[in-house]
PDB file of N, CA and C in Angstrom:
ATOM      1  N   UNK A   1     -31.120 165.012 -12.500  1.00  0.00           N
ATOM      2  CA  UNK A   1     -31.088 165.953 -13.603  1.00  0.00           C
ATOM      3  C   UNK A   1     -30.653 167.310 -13.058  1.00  0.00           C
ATOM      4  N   UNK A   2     -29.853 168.324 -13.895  1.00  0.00           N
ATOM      5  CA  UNK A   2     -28.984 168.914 -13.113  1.00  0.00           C
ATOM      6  C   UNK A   2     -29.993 170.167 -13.609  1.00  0.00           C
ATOM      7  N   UNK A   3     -30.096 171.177 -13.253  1.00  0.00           N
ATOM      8  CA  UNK A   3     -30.968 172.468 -13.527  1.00  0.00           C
ATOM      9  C   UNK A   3     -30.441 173.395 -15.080  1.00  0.00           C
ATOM     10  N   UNK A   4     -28.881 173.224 -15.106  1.00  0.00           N
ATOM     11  CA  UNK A   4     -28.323 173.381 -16.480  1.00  0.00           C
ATOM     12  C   UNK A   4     -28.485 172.989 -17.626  1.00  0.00           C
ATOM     13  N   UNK A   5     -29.001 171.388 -17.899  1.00  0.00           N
ATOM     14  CA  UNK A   5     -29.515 170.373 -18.401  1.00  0.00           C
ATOM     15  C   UNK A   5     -30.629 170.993 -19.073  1.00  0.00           C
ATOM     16  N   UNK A   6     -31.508 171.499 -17.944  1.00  0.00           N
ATOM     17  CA  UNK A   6     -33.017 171.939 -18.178  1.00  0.00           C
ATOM     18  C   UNK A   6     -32.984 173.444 -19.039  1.00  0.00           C
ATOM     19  N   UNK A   7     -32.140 174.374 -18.393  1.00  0.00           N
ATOM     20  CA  UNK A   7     -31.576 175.762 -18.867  1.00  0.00           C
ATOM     21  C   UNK A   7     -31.328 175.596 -20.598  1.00  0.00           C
ATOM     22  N   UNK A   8     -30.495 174.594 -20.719  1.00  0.00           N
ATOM     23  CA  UNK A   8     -29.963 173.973 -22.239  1.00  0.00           C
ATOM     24  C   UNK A   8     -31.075 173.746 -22.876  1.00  0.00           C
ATOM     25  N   UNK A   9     -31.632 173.348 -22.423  1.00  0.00           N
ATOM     26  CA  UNK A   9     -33.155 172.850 -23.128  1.00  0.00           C
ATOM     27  C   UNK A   9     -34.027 173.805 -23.633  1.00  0.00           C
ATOM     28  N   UNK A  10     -33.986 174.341 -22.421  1.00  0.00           N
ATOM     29  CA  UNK A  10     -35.300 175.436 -22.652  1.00  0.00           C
ATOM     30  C   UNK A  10     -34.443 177.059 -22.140  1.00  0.00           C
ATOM     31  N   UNK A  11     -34.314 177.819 -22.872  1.00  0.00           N
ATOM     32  CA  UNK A  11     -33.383 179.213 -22.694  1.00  0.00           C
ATOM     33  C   UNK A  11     -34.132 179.935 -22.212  1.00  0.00           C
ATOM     34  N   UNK A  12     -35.260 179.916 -22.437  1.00  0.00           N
ATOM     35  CA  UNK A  12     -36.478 180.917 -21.960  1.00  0.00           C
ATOM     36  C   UNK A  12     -36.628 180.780 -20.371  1.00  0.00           C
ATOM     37  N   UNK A  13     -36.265 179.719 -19.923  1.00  0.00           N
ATOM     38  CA  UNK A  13     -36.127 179.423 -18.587  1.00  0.00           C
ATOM     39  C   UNK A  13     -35.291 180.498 -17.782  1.00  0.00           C
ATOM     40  N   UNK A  14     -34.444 181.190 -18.205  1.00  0.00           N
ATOM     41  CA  UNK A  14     -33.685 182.022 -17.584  1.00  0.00           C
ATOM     42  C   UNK A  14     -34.637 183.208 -17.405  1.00  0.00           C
ATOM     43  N   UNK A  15     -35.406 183.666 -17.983  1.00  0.00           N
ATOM     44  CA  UNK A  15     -36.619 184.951 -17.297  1.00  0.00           C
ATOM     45  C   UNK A  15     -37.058 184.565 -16.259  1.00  0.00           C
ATOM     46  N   UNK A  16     -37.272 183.468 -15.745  1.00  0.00           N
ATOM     47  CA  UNK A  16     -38.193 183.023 -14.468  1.00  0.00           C
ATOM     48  C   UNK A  16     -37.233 183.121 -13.941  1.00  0.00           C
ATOM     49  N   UNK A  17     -37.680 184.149 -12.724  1.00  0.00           N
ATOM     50  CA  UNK A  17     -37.257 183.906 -11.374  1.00  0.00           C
ATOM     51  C   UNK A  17     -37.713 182.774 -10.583  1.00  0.00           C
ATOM     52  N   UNK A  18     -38.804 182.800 -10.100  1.00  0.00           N
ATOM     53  CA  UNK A  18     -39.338 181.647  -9.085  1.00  0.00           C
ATOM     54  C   UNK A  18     -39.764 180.087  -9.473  1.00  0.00           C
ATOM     55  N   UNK A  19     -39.650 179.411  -8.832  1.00  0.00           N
ATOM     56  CA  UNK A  19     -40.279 178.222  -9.363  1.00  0.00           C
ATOM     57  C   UNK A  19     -41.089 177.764  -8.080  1.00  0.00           C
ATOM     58  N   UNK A  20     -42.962 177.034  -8.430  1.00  0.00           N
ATOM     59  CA  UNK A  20     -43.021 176.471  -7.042  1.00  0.00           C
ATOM     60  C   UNK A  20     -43.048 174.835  -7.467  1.00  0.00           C
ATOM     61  N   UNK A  21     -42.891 174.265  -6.707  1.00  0.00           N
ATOM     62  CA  UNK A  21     -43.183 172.591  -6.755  1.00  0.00           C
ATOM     63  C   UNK A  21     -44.392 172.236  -6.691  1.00  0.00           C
ATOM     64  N   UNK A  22     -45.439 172.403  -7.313  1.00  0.00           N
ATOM     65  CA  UNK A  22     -47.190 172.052  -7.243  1.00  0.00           C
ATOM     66  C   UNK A  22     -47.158 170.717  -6.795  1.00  0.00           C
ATOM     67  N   UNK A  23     -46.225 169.783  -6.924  1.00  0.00           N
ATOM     68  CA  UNK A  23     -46.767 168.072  -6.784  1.00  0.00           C
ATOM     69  C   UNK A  23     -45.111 167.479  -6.621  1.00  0.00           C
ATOM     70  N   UNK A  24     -44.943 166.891  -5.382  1.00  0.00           N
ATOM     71  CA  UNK A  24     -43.728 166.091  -5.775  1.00  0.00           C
ATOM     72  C   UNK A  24     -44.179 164.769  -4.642  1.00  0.00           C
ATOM     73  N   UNK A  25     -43.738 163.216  -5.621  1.00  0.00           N
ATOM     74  CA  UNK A  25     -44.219 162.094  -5.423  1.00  0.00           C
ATOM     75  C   UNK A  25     -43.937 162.004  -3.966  1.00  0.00           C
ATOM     76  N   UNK A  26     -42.775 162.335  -3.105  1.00  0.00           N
ATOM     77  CA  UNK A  26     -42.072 161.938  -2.233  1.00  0.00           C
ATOM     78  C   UNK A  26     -43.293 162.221  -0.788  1.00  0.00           C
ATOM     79  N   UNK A  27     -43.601 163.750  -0.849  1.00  0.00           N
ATOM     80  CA  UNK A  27     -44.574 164.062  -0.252  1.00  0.00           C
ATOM     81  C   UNK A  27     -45.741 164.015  -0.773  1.00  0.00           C
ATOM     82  N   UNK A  28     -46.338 163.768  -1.927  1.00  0.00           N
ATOM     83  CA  UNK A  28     -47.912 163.791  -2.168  1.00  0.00           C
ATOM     84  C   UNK A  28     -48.561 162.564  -2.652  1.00  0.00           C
ATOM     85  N   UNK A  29     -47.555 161.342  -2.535  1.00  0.00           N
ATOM     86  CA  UNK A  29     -47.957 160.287  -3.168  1.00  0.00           C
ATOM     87  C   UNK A  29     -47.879 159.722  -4.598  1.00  0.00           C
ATOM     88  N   UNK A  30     -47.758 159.078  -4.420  1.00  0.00           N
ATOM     89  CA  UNK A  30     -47.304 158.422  -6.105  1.00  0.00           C
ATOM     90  C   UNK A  30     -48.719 158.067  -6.775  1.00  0.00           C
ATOM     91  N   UNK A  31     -50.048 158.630  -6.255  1.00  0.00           N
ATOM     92  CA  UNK A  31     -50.837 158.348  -7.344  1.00  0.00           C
ATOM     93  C   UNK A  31     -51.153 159.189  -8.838  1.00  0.00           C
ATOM     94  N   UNK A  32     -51.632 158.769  -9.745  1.00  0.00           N
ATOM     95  CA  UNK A  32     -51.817 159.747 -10.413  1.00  0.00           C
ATOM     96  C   UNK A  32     -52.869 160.655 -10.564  1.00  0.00           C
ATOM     97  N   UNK A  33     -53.778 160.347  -9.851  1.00  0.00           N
ATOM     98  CA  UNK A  33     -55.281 161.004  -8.981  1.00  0.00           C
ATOM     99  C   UNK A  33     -54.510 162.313  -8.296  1.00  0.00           C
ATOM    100  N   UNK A  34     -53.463 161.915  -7.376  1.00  0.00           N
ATOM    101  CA  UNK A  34     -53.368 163.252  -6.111  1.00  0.00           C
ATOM    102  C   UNK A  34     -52.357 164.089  -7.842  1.00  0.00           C
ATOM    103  N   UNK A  35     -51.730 163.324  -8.529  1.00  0.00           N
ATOM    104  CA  UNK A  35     -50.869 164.667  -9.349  1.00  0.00           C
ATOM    105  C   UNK A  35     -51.445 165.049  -9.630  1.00  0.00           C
ATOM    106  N   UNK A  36     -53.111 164.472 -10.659  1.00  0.00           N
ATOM    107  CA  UNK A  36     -54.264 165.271 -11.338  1.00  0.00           C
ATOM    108  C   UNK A  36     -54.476 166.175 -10.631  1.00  0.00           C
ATOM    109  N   UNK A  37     -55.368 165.838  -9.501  1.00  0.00           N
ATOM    110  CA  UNK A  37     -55.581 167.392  -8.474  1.00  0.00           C
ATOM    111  C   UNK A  37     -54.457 168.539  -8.393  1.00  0.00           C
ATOM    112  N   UNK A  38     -53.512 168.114  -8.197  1.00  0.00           N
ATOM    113  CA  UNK A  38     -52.596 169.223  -7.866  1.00  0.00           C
ATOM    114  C   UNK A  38     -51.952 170.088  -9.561  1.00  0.00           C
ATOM    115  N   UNK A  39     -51.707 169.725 -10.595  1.00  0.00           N
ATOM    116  CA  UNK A  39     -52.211 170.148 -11.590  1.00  0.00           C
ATOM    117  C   UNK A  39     -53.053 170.600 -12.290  1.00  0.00           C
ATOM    118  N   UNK A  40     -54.317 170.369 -12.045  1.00  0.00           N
ATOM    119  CA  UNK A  40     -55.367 170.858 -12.945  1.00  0.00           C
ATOM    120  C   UNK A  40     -56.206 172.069 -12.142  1.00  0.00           C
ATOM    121  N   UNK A  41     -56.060 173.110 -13.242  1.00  0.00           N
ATOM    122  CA  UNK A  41     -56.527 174.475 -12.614  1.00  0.00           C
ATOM    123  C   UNK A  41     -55.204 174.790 -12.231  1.00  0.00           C
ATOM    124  N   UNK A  42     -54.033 174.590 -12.453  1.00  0.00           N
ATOM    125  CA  UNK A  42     -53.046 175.601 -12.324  1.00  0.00           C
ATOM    126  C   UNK A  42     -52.599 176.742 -13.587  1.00  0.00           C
ATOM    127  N   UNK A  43     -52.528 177.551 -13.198  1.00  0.00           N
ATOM    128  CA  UNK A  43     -52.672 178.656 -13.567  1.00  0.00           C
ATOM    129  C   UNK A  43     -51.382 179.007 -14.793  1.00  0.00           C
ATOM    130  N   UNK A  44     -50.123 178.792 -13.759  1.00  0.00           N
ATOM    131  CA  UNK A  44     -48.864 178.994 -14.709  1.00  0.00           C
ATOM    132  C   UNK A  44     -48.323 178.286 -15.394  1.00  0.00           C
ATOM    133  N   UNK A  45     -47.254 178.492 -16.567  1.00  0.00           N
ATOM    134  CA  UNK A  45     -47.381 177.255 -16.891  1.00  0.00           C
ATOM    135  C   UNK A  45     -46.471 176.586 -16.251  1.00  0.00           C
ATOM    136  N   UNK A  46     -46.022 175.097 -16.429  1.00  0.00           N
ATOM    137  CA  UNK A  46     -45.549 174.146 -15.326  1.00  0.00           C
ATOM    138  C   UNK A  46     -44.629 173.177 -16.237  1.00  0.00           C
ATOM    139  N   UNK A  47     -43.525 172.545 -16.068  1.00  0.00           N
ATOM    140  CA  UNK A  47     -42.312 171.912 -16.112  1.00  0.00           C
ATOM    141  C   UNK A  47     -43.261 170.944 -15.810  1.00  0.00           C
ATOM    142  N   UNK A  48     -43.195 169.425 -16.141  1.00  0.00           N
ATOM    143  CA  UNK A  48     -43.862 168.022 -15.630  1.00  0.00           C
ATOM    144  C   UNK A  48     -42.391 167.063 -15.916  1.00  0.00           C
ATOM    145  N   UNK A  49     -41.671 167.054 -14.777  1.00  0.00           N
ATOM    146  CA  UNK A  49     -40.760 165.865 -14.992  1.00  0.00           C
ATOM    147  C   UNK A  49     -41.023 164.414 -14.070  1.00  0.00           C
ATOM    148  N   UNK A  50     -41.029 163.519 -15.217  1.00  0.00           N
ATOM    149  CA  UNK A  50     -41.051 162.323 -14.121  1.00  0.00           C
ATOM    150  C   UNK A  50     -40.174 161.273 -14.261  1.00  0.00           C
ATOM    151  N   UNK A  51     -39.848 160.709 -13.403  1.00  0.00           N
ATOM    152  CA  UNK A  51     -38.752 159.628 -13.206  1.00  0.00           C
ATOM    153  C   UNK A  51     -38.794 158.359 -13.614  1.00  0.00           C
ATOM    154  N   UNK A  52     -38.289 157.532 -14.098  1.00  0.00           N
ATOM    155  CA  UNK A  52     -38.582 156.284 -14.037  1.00  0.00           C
ATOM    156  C   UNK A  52     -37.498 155.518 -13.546  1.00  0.00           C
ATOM    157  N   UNK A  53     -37.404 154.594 -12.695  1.00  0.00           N
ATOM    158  CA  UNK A  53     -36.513 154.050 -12.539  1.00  0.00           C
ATOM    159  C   UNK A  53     -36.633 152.285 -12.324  1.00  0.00           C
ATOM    160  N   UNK A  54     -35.459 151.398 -12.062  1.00  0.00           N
ATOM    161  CA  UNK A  54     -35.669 150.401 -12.171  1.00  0.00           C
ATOM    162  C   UNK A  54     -36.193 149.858 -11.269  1.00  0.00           C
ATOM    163  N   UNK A  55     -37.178 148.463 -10.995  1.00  0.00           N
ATOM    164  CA  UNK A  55     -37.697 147.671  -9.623  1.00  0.00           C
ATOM    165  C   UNK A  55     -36.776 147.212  -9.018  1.00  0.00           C
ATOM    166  N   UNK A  56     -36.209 146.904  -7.980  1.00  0.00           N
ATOM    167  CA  UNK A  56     -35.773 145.958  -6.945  1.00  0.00           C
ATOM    168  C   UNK A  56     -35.566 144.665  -7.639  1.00  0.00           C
ATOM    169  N   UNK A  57     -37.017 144.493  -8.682  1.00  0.00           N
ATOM    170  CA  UNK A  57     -37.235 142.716  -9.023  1.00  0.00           C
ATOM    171  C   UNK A  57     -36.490 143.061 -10.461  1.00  0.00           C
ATOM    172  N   UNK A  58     -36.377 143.565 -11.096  1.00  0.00           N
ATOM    173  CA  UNK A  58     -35.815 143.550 -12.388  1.00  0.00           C
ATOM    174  C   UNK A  58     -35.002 142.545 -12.785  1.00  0.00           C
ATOM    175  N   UNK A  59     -35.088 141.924 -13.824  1.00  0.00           N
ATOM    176  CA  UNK A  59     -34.588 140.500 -14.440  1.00  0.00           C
ATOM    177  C   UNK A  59     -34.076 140.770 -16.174  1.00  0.00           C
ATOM    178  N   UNK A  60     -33.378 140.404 -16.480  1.00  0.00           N
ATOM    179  CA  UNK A  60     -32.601 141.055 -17.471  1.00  0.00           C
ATOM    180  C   UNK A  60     -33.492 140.508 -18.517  1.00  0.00           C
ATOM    181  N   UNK A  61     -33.939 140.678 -19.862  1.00  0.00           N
ATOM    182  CA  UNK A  61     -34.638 139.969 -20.773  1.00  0.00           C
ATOM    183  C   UNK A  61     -36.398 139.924 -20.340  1.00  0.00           C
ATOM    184  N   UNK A  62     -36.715 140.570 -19.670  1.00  0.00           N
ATOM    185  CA  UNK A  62     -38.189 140.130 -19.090  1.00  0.00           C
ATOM    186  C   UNK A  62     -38.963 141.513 -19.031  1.00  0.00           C
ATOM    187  N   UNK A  63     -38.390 142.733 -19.333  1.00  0.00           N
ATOM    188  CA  UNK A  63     -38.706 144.100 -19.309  1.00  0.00           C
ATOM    189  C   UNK A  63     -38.379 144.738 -20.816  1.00  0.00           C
ATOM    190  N   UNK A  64     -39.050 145.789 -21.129  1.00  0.00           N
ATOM    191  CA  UNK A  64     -38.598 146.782 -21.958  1.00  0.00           C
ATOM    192  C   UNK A  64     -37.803 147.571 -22.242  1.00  0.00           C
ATOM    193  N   UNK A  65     -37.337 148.071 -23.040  1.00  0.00           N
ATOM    194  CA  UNK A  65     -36.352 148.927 -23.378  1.00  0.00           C
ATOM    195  C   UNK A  65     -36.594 150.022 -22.354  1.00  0.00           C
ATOM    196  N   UNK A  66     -37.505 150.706 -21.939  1.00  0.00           N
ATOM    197  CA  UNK A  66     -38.349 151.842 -20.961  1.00  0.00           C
ATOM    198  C   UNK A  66     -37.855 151.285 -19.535  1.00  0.00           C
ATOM    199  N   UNK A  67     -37.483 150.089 -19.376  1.00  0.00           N
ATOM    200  CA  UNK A  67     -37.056 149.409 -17.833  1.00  0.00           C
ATOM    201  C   UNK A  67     -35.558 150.254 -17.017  1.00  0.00           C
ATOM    202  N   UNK A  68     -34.657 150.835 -18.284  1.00  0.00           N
ATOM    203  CA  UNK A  68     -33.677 151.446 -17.637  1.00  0.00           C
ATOM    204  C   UNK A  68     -34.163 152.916 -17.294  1.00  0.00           C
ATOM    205  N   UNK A  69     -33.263 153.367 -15.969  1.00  0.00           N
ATOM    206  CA  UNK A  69     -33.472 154.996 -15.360  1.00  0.00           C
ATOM    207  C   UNK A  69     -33.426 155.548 -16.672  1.00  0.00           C
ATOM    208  N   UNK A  70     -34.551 156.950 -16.377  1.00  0.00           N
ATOM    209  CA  UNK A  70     -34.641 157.367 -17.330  1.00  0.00           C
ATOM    210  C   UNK A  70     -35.904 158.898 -16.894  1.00  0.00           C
ATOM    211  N   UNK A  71     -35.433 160.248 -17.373  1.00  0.00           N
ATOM    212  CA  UNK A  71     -36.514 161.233 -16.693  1.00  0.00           C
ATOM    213  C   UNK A  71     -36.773 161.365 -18.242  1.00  0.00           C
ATOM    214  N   UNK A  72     -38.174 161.982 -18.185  1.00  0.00           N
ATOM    215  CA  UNK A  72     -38.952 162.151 -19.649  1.00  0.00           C
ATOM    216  C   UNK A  72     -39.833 163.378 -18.769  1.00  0.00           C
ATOM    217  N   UNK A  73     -39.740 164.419 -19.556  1.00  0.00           N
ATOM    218  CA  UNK A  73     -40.111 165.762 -19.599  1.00  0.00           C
ATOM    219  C   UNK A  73     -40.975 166.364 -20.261  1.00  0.00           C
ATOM    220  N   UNK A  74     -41.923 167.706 -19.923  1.00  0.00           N
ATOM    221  CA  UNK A  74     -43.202 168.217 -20.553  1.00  0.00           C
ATOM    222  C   UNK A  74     -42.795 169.153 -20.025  1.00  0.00           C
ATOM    223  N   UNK A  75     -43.367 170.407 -21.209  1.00  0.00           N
ATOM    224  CA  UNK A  75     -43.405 171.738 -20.879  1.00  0.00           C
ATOM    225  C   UNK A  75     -44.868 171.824 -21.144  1.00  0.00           C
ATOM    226  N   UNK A  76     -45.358 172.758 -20.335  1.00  0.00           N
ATOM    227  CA  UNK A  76     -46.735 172.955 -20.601  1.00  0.00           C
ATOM    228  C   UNK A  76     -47.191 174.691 -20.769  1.00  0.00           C
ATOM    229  N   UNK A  77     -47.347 175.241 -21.233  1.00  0.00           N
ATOM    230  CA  UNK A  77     -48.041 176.357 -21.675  1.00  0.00           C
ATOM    231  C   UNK A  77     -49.062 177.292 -20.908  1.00  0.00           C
ATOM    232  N   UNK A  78     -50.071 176.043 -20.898  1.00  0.00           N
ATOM    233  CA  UNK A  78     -50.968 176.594 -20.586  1.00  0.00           C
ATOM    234  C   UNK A  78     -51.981 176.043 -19.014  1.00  0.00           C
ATOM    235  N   UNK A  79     -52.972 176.490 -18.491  1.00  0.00           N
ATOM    236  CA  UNK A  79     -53.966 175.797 -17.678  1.00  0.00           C
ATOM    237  C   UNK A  79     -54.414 174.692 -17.971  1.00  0.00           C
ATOM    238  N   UNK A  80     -53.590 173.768 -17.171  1.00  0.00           N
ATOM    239  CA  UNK A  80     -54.474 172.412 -17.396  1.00  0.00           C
ATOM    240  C   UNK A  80     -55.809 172.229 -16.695  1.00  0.00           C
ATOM    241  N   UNK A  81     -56.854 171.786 -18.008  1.00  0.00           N
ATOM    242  CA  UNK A  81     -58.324 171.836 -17.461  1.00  0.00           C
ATOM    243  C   UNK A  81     -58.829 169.949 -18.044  1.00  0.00           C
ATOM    244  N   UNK A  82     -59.623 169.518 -17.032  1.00  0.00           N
ATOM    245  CA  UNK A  82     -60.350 168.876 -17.364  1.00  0.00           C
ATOM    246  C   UNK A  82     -61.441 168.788 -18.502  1.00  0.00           C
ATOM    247  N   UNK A  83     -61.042 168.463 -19.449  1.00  0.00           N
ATOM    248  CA  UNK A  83     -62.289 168.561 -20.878  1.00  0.00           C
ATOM    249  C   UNK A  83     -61.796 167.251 -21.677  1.00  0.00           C
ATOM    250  N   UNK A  84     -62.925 166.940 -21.955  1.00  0.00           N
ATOM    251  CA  UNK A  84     -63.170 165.681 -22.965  1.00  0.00           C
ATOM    252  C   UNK A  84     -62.791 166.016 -24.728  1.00  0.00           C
ATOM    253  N   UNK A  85     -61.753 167.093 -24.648  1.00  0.00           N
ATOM    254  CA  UNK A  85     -61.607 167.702 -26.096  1.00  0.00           C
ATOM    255  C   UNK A  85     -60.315 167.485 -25.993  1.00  0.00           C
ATOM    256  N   UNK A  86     -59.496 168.192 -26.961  1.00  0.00           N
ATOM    257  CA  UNK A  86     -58.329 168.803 -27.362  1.00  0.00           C
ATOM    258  C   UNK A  86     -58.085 170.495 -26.801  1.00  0.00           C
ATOM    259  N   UNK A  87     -57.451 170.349 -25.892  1.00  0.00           N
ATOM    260  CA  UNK A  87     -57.164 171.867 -26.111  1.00  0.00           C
ATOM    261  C   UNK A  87     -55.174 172.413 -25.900  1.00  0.00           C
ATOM    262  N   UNK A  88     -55.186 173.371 -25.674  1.00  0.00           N
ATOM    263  CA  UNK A  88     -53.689 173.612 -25.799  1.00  0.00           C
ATOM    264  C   UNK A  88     -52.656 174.519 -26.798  1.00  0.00           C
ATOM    265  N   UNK A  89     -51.465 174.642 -26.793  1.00  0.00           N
ATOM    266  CA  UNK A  89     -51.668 175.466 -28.383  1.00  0.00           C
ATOM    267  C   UNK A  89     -49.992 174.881 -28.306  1.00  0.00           C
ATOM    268  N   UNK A  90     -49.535 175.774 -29.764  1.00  0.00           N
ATOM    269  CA  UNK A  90     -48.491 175.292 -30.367  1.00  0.00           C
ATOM    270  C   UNK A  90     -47.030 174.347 -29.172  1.00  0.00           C
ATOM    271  N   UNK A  91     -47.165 175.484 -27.937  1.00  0.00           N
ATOM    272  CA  UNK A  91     -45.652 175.295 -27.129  1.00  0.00           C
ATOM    273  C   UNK A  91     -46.074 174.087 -26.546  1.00  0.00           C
TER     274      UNK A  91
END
């Protein structure tokens, strides 16, 4: 995914200067435990892109429509917190 892509998407993106990488699978593991930690209690808000791509074993007719490459994206707003509620707001 090309950073222009993302720019197109979201225009507001052009005020930010910095970006940091809080969690990336390559170095922190592909669980979703170590992303929780490294997300929750962050402060700013945060881009969540994740990848999907195809298995090695993939067999044509035996998978989902969701089986082809494919990134699916979240903007987030606000501090992600651990709570058994709803919280969050409009963005």
């Amino acid at each position: 995914m090309s950073w222009t892509t993302l720019f197109l998407a979201m225009p507001n993106l052009e005020f930010c200067k910095d970006f940091d990488v809080i969690y990336d699978s390559g170095s922190d593991g592909l669980s979703f435990n170590r992303l929780s930690n490294h997300i929750i209690g962050y402060k700013g808000p945060m881009i969540i892109l994740v990848k999907h791509a195809k298995s090695a074993t993939y067999e044509e007719g035996k998978h989902d429509e969701l089986a082809d490459d494919c990134i699916v994206g979240a903007y987030i707003s606000q501090e992600v917190a651990d709570k058994a509620k709803f919280c969050g707001d409009l963005n």
